[in-house]
Structure formats: structure tokens, C-alpha cells
PDB file of N, CA and C in Angstrom:
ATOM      1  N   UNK A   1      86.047 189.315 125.947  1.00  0.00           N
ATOM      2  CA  UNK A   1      85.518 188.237 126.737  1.00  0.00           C
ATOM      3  C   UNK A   1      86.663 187.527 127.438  1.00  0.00           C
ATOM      4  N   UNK A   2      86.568 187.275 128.586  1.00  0.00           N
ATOM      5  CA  UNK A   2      87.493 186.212 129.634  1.00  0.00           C
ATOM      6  C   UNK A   2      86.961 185.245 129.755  1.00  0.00           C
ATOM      7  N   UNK A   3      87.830 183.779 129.791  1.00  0.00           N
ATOM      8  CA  UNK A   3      87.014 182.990 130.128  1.00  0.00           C
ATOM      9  C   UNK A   3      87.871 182.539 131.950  1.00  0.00           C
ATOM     10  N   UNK A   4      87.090 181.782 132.749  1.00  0.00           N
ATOM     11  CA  UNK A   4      87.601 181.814 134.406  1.00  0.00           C
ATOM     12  C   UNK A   4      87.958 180.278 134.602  1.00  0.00           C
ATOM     13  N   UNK A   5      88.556 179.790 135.187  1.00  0.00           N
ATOM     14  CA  UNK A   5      88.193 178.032 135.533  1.00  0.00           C
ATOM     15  C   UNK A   5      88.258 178.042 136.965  1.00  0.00           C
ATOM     16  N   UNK A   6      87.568 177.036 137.685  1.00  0.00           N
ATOM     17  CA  UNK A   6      87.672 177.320 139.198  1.00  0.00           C
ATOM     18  C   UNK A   6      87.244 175.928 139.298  1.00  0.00           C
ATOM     19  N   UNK A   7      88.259 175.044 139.585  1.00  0.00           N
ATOM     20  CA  UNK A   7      88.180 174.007 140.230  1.00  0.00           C
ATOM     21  C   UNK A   7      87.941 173.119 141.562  1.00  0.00           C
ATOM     22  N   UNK A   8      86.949 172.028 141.398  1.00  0.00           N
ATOM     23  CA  UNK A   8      85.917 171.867 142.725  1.00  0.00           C
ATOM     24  C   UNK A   8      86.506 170.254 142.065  1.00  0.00           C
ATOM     25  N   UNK A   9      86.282 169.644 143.649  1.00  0.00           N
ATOM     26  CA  UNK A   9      86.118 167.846 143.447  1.00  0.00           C
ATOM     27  C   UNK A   9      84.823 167.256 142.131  1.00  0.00           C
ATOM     28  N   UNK A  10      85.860 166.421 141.426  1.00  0.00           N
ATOM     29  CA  UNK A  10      84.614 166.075 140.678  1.00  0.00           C
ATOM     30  C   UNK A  10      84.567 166.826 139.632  1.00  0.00           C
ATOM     31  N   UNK A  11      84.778 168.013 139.207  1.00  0.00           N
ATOM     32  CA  UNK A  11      84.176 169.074 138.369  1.00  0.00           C
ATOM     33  C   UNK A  11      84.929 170.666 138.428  1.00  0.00           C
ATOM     34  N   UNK A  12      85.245 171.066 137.516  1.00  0.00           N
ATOM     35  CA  UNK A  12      85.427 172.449 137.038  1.00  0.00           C
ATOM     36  C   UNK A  12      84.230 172.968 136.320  1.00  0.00           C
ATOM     37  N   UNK A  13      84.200 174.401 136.878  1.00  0.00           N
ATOM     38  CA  UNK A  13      83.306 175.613 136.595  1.00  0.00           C
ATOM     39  C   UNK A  13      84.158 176.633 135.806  1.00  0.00           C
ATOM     40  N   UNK A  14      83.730 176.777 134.340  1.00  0.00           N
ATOM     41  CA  UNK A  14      83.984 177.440 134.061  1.00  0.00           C
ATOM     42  C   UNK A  14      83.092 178.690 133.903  1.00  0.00           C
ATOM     43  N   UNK A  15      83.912 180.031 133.823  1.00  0.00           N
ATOM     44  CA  UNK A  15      82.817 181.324 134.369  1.00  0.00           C
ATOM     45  C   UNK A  15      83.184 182.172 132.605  1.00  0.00           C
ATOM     46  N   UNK A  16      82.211 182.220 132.084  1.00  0.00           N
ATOM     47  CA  UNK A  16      82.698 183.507 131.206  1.00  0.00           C
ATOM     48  C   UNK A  16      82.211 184.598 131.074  1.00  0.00           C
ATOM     49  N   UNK A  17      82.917 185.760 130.854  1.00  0.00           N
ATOM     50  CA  UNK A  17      82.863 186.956 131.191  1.00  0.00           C
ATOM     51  C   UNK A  17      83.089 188.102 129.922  1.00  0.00           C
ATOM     52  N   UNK A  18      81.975 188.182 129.959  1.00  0.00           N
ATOM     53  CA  UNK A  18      81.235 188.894 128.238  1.00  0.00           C
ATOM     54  C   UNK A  18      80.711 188.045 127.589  1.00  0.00           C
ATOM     55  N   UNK A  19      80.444 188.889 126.652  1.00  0.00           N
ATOM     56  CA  UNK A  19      78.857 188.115 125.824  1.00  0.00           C
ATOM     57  C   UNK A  19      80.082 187.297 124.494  1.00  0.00           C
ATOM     58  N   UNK A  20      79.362 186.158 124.165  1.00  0.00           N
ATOM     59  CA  UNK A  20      79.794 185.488 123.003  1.00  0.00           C
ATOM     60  C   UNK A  20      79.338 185.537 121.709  1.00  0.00           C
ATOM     61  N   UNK A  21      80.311 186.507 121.034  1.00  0.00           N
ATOM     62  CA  UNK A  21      80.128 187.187 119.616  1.00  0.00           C
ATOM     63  C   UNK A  21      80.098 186.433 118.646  1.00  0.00           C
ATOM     64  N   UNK A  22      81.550 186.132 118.564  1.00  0.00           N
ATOM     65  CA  UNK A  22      82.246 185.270 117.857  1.00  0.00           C
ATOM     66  C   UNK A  22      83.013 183.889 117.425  1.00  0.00           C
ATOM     67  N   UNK A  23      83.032 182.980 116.433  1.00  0.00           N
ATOM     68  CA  UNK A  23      84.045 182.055 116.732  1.00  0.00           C
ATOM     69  C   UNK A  23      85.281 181.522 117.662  1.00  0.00           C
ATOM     70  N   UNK A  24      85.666 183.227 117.740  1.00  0.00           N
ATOM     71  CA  UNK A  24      87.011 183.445 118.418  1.00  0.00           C
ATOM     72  C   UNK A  24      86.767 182.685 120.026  1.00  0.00           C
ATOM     73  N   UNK A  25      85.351 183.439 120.299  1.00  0.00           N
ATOM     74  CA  UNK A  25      84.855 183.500 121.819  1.00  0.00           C
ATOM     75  C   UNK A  25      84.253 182.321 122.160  1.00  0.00           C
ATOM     76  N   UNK A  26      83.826 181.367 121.237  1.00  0.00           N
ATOM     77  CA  UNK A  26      83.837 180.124 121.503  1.00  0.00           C
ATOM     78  C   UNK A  26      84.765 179.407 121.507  1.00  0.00           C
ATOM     79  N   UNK A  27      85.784 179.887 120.926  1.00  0.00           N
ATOM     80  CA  UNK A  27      87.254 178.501 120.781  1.00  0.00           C
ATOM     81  C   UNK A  27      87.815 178.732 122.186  1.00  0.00           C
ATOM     82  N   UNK A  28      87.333 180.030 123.042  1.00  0.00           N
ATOM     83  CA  UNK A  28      88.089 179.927 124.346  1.00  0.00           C
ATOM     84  C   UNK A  28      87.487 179.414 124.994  1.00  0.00           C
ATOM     85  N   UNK A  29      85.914 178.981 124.847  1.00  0.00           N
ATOM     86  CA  UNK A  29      85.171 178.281 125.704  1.00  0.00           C
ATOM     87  C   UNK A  29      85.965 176.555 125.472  1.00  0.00           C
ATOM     88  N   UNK A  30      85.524 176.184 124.138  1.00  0.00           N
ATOM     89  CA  UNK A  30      86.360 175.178 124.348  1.00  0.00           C
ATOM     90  C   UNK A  30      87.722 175.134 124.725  1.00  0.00           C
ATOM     91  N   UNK A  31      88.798 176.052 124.241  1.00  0.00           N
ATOM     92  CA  UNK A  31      90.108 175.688 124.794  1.00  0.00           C
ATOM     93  C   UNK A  31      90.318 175.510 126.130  1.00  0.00           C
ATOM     94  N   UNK A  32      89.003 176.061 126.867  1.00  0.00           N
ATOM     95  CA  UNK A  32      88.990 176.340 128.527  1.00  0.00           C
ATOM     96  C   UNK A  32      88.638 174.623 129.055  1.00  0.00           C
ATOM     97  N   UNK A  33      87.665 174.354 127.992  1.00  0.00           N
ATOM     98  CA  UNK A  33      87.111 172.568 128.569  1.00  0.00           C
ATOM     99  C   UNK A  33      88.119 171.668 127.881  1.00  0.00           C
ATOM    100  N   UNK A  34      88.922 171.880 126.771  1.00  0.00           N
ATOM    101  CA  UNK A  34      89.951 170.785 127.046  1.00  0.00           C
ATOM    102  C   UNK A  34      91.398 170.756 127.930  1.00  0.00           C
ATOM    103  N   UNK A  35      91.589 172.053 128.194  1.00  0.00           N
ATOM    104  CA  UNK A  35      92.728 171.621 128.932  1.00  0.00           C
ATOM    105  C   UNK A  35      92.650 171.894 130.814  1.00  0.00           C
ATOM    106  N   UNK A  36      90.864 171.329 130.574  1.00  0.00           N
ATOM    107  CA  UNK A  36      90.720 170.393 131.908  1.00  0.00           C
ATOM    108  C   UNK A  36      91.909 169.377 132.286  1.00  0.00           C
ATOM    109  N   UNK A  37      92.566 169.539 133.682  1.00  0.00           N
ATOM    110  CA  UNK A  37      93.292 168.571 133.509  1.00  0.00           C
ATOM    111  C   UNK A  37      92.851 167.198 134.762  1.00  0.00           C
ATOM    112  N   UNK A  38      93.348 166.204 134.622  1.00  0.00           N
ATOM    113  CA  UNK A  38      93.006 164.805 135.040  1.00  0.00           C
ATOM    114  C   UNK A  38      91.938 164.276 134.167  1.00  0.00           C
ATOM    115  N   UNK A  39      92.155 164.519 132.793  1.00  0.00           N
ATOM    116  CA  UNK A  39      90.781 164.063 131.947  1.00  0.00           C
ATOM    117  C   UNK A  39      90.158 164.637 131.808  1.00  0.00           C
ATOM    118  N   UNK A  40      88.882 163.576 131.459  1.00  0.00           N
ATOM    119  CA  UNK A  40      87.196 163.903 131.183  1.00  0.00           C
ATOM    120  C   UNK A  40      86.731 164.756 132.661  1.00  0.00           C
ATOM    121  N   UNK A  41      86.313 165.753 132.587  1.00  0.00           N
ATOM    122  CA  UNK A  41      85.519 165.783 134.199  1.00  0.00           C
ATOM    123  C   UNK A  41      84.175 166.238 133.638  1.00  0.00           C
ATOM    124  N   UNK A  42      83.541 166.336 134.683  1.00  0.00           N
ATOM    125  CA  UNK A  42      81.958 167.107 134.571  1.00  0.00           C
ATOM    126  C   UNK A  42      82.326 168.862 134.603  1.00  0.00           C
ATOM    127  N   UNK A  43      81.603 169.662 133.663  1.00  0.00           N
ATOM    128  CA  UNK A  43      81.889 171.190 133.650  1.00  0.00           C
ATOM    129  C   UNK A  43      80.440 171.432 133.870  1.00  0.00           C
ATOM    130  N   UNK A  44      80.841 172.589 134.250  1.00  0.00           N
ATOM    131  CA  UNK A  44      79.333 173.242 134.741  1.00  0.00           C
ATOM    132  C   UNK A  44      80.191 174.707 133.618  1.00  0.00           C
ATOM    133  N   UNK A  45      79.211 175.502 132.913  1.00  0.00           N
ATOM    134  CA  UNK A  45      79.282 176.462 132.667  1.00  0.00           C
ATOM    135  C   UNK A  45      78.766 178.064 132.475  1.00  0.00           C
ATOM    136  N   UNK A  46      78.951 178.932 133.419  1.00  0.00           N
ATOM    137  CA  UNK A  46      78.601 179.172 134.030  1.00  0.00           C
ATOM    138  C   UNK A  46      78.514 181.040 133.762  1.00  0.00           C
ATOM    139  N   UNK A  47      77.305 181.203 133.234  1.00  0.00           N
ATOM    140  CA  UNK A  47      76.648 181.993 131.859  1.00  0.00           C
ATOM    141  C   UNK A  47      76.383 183.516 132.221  1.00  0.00           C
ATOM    142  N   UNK A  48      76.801 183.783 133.598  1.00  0.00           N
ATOM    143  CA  UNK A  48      75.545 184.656 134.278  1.00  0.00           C
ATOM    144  C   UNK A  48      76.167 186.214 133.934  1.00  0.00           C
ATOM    145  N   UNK A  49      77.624 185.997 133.369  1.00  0.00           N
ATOM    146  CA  UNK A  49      78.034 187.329 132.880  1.00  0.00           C
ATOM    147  C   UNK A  49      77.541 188.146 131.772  1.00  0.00           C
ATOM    148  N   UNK A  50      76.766 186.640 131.093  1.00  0.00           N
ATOM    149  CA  UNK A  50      77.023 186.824 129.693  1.00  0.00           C
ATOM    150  C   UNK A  50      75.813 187.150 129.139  1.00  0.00           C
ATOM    151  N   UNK A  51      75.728 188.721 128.307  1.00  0.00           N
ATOM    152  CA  UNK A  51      73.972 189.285 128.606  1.00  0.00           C
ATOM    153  C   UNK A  51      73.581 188.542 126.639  1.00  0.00           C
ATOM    154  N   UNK A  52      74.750 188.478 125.902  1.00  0.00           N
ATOM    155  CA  UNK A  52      74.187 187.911 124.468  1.00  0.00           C
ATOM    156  C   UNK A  52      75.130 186.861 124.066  1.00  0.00           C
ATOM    157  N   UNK A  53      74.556 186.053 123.152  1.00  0.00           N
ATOM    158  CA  UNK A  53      75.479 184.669 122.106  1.00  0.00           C
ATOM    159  C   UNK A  53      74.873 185.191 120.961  1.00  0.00           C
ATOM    160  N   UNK A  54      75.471 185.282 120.010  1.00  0.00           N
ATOM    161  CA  UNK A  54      75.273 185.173 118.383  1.00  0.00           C
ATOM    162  C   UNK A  54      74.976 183.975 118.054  1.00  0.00           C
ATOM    163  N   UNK A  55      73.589 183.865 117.321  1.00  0.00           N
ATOM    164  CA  UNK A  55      73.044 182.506 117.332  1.00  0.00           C
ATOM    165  C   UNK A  55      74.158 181.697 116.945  1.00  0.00           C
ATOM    166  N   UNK A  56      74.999 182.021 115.586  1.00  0.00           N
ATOM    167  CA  UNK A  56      75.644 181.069 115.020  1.00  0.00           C
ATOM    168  C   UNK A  56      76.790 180.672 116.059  1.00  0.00           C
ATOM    169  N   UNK A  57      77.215 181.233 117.166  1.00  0.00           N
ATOM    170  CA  UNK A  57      78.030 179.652 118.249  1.00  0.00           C
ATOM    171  C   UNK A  57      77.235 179.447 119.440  1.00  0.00           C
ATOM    172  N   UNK A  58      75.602 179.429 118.991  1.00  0.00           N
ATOM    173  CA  UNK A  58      74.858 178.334 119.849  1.00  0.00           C
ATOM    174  C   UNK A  58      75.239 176.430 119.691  1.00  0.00           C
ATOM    175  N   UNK A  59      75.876 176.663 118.215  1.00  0.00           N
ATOM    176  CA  UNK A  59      76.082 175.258 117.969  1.00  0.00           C
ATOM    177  C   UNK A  59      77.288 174.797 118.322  1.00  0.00           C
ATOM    178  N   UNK A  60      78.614 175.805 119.340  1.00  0.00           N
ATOM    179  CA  UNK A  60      79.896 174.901 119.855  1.00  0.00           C
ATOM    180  C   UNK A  60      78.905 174.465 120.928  1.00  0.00           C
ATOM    181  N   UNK A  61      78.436 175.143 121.602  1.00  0.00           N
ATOM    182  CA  UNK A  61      77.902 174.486 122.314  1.00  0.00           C
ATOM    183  C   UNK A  61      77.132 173.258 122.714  1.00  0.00           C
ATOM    184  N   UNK A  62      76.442 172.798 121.149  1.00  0.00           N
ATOM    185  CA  UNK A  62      75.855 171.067 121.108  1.00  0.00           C
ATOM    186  C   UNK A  62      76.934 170.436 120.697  1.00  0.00           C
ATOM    187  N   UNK A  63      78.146 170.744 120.213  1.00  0.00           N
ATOM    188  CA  UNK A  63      78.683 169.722 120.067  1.00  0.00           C
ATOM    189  C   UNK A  63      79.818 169.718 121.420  1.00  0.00           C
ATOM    190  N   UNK A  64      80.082 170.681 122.346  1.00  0.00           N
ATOM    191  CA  UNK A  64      80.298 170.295 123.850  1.00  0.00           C
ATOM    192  C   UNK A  64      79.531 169.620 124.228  1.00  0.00           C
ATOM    193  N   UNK A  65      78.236 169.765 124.215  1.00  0.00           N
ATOM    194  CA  UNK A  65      76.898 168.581 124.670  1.00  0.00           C
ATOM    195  C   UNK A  65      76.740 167.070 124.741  1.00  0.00           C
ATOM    196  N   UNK A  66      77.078 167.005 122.972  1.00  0.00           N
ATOM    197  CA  UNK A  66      77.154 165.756 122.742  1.00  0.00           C
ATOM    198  C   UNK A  66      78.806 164.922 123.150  1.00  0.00           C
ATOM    199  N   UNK A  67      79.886 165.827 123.328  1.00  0.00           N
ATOM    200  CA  UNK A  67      81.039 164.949 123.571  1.00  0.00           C
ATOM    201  C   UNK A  67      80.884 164.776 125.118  1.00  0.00           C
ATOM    202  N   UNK A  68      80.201 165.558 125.810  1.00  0.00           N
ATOM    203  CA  UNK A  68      79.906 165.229 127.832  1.00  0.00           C
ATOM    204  C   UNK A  68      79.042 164.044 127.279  1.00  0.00           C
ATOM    205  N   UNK A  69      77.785 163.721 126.618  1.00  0.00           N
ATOM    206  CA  UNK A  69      77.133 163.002 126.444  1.00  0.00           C
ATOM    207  C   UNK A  69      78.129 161.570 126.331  1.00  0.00           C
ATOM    208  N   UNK A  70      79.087 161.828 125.329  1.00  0.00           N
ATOM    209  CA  UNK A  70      79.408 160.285 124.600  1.00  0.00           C
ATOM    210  C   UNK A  70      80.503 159.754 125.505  1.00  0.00           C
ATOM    211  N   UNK A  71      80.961 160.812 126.695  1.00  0.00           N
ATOM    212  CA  UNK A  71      82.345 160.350 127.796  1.00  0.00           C
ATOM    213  C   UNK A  71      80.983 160.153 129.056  1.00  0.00           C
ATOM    214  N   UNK A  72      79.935 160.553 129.050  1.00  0.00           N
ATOM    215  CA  UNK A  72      79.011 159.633 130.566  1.00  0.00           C
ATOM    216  C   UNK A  72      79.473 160.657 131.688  1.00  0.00           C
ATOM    217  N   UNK A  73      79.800 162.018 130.933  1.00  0.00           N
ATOM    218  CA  UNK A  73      80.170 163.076 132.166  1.00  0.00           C
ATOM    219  C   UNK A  73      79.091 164.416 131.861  1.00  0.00           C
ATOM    220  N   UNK A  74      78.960 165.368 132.861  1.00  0.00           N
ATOM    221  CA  UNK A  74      78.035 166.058 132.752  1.00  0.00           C
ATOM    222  C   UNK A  74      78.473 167.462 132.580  1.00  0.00           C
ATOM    223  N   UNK A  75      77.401 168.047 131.825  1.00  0.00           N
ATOM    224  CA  UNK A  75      78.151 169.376 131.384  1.00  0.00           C
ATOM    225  C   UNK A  75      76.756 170.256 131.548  1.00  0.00           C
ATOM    226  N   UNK A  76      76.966 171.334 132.502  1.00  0.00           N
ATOM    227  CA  UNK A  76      75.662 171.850 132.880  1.00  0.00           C
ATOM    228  C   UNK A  76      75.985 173.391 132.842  1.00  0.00           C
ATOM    229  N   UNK A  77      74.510 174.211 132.353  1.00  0.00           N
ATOM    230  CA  UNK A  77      74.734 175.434 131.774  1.00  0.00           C
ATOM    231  C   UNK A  77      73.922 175.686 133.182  1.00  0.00           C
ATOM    232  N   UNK A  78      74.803 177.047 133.674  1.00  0.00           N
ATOM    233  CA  UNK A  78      73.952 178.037 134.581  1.00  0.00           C
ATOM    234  C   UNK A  78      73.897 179.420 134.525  1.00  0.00           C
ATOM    235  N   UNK A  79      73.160 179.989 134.832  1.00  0.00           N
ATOM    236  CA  UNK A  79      72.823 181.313 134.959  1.00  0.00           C
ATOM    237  C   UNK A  79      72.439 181.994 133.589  1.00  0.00           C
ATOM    238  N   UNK A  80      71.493 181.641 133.042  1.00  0.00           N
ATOM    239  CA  UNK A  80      71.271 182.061 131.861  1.00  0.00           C
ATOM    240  C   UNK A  80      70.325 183.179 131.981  1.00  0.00           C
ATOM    241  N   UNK A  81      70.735 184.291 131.267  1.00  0.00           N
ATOM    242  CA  UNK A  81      69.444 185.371 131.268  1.00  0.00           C
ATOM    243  C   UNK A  81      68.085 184.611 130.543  1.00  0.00           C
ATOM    244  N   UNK A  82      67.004 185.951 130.333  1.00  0.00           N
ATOM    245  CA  UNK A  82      66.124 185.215 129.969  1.00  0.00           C
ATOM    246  C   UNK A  82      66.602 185.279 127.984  1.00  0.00           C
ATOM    247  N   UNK A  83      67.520 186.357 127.850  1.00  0.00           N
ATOM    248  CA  UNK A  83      67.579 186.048 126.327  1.00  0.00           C
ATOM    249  C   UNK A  83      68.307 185.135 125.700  1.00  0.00           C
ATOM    250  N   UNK A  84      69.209 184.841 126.711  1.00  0.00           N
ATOM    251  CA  UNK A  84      69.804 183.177 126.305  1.00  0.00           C
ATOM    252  C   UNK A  84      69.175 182.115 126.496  1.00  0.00           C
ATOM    253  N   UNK A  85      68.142 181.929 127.509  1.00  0.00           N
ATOM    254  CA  UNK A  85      67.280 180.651 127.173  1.00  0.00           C
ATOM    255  C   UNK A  85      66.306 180.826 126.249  1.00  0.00           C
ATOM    256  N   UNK A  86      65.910 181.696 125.727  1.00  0.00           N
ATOM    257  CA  UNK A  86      65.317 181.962 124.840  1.00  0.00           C
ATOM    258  C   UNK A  86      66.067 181.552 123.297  1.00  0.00           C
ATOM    259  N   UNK A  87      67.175 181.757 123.331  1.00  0.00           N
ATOM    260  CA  UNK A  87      67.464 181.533 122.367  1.00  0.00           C
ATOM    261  C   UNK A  87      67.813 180.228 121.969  1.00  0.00           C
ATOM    262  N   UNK A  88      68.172 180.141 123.353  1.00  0.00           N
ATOM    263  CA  UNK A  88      68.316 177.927 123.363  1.00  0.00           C
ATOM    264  C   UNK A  88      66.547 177.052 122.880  1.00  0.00           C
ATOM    265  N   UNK A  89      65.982 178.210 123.436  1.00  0.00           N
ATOM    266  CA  UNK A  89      64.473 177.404 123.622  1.00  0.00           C
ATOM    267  C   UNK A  89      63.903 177.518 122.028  1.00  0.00           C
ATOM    268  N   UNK A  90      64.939 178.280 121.569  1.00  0.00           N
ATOM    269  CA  UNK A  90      64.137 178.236 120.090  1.00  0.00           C
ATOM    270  C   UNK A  90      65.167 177.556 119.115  1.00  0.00           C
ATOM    271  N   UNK A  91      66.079 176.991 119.625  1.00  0.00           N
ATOM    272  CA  UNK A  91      66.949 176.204 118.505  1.00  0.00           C
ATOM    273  C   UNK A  91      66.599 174.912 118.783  1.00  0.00           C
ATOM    274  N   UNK A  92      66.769 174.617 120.012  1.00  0.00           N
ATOM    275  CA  UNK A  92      66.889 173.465 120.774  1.00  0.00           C
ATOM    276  C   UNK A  92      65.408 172.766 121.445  1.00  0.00           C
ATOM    277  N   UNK A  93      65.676 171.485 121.526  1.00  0.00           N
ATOM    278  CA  UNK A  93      64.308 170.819 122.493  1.00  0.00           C
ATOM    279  C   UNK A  93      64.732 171.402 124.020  1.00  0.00           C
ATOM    280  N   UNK A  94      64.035 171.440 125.265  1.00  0.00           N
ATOM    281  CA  UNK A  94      64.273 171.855 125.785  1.00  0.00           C
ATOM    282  C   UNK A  94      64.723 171.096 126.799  1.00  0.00           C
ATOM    283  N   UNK A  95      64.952 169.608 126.601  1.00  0.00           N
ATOM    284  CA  UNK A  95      65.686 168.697 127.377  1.00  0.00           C
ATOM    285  C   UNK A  95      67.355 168.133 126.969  1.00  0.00           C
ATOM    286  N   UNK A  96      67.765 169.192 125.755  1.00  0.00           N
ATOM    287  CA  UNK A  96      68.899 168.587 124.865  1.00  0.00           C
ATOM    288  C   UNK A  96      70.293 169.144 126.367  1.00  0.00           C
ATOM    289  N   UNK A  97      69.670 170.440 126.730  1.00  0.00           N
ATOM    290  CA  UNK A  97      70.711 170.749 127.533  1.00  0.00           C
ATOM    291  C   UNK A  97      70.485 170.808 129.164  1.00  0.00           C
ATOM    292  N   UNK A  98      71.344 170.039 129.941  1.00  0.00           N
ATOM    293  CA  UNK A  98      71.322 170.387 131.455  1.00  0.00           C
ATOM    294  C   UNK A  98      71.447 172.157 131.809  1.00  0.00           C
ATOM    295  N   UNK A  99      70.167 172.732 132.231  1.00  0.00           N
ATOM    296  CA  UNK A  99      70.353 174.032 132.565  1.00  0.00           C
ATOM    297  C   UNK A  99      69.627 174.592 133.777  1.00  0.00           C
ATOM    298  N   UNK A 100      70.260 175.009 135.132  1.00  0.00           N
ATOM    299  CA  UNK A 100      69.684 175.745 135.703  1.00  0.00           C
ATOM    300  C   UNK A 100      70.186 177.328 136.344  1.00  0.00           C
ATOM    301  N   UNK A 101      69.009 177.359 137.297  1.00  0.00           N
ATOM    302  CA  UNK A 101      69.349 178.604 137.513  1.00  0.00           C
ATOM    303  C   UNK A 101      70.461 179.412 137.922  1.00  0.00           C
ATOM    304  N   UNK A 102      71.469 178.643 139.107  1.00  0.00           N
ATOM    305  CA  UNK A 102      72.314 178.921 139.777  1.00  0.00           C
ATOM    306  C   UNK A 102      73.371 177.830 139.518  1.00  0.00           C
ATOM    307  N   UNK A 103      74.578 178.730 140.298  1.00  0.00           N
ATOM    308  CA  UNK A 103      75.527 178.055 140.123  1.00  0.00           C
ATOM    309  C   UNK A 103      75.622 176.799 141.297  1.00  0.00           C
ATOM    310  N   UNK A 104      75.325 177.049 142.453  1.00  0.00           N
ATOM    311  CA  UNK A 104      74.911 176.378 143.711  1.00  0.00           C
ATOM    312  C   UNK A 104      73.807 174.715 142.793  1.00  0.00           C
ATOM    313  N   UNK A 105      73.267 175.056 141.878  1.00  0.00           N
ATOM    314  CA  UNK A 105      72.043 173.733 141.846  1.00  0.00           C
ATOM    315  C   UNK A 105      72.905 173.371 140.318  1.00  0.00           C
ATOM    316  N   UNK A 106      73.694 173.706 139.419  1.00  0.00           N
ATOM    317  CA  UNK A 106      74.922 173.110 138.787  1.00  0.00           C
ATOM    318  C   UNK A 106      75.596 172.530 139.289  1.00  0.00           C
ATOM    319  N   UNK A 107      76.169 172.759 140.669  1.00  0.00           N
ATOM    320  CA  UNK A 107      76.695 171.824 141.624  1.00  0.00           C
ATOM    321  C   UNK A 107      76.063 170.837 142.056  1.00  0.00           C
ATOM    322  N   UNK A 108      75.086 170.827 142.563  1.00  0.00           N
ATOM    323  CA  UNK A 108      74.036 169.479 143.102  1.00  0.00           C
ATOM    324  C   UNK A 108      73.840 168.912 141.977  1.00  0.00           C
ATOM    325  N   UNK A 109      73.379 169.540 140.659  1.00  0.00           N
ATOM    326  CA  UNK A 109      73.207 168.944 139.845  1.00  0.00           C
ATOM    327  C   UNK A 109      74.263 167.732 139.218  1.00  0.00           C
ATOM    328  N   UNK A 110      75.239 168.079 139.368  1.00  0.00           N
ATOM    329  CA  UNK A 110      76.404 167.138 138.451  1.00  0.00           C
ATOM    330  C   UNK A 110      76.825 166.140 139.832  1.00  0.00           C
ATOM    331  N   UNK A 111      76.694 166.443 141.164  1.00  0.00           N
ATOM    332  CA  UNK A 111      77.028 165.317 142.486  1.00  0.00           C
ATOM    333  C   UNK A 111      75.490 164.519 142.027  1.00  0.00           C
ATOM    334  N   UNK A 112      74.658 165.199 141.678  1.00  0.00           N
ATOM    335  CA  UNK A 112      73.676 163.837 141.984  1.00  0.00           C
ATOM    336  C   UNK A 112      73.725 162.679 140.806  1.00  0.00           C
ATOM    337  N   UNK A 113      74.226 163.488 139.328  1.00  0.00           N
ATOM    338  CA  UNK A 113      74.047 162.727 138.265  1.00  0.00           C
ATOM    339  C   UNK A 113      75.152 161.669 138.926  1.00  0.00           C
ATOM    340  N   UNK A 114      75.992 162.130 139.331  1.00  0.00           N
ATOM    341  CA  UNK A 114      77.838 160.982 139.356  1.00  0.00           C
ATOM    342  C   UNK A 114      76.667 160.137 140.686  1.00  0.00           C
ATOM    343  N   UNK A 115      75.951 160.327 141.268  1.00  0.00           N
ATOM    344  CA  UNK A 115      75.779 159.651 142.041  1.00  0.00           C
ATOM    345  C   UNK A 115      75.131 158.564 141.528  1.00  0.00           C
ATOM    346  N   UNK A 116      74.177 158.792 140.564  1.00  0.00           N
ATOM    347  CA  UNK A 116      73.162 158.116 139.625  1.00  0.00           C
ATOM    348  C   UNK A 116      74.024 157.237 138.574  1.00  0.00           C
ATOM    349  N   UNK A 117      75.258 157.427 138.175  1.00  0.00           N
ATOM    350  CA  UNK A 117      76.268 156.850 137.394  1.00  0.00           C
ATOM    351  C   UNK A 117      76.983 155.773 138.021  1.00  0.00           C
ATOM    352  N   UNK A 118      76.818 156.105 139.353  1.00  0.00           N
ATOM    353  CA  UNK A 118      77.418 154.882 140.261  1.00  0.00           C
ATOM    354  C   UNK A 118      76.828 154.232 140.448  1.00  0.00           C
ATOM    355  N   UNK A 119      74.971 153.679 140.553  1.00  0.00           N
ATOM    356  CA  UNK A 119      74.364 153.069 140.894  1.00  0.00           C
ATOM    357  C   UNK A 119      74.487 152.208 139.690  1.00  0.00           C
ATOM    358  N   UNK A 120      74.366 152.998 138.290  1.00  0.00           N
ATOM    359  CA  UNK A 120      74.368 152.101 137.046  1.00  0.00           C
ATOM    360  C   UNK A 120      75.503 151.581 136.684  1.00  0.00           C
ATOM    361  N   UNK A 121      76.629 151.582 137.070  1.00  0.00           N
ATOM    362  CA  UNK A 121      78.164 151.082 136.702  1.00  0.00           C
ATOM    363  C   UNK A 121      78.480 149.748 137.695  1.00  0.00           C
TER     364      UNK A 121
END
């Protein structure tokens, strides 16, 4: 598995590339979102390589969730086959995670939330 970073105003996309087996393959997901640099940003992450997850690191993933949650930045899953939302849809409520289809509406998605963050700040 590779993981990609591709940096945009506002937000890095990270891309990963192979399916996520293991522990191992999640610590690069996170090592990829902390050494975001200029801080906290909004990540979009960005799934569409990736044809399986081993249930057991469905859960780095809520606790990436909840730390975008507790910094007021957005962290949005895209391109999910149908067996990865499936597998989200059966651990998870189905509002716990920002997820759509494309990488294009991950983008709109995280400009409109910062836009919505500015109205409330």
C-alpha cells in the first residue's frame, strides 16, 4: 500500500493506494495526516484505490474522525466502493462520517463547511 498527499488551499488530499490490511497500513494513513504541515487542516481522504479494509482498522479511522471533530476541521472520505460503505454502514451510524462520492464534491464539501465555520466564528 502507498499512501499520496496532494496539497490544495485550505486542505490536503490524501490518496491511498491498496487495500488496508493491516495496522501497519493504517499507521501510514495516520503518519500521512500528521505530518500535514501548517497545522490542523481539513483532509479529504481519498479511498477509490482501495477495493478492501479489514474490519479491525475501520476504527483508526473514528478516531481520525473524532480528532477533525474536536480541532472544528473537516475530514472527508471519498470514493468508496460499494464494499467499503458497506462496511462503514454496518459498524457505524451513517452520519458519524463525511462521505461522498467523488473527489471533486470532497472538495466542495470541506470549502462549504469552512464557509459555514466562518459564519459561526
Amino acid at each position: 500500500m502507498k499512501v499520496l498527499t496532494e496539497k490544495q488551499e485550505a486542505l490536503t488530499i490524501i490518496i491511498v493506494d491498496g487495500n488496508i490490511e493491516s495496522a501497519d497500513d493504517s499507521a501510514l494513513i495516520s503518519n500521512a495526516i500528521s505530518k500535514v504541515d501548517d497545522g490542523f487542516e481539513n483532509i479529504i481522504l481519498d479511498l477509490s484505490s482501495v477495493v478492501s479494509i479489514v474490519n479491525s482498522e475501520l476504527f483508526g479511522l473514528v478516531e481520525i474522525q473524532e480528532n477533525f471533530e474536536t480541532e472544528v476541521k473537516s475530514f472527508v472520505l471519498c470514493g468508496l466502493n460499494n464494499n467499503l460503505q458497506k462496511a462503514l454502514d454496518e459498524k457505524f451510524d451513517e452520519d458519524f462520517f463525511n462521505i461522498v462520492p467523488t473527489r471533486n464534491e470532497a472538495v466542495d464539501m470541506v470549502y462549504m463547511e469552512e464557509q459555514e465555520r466562518s459564519f459561526f466564528n
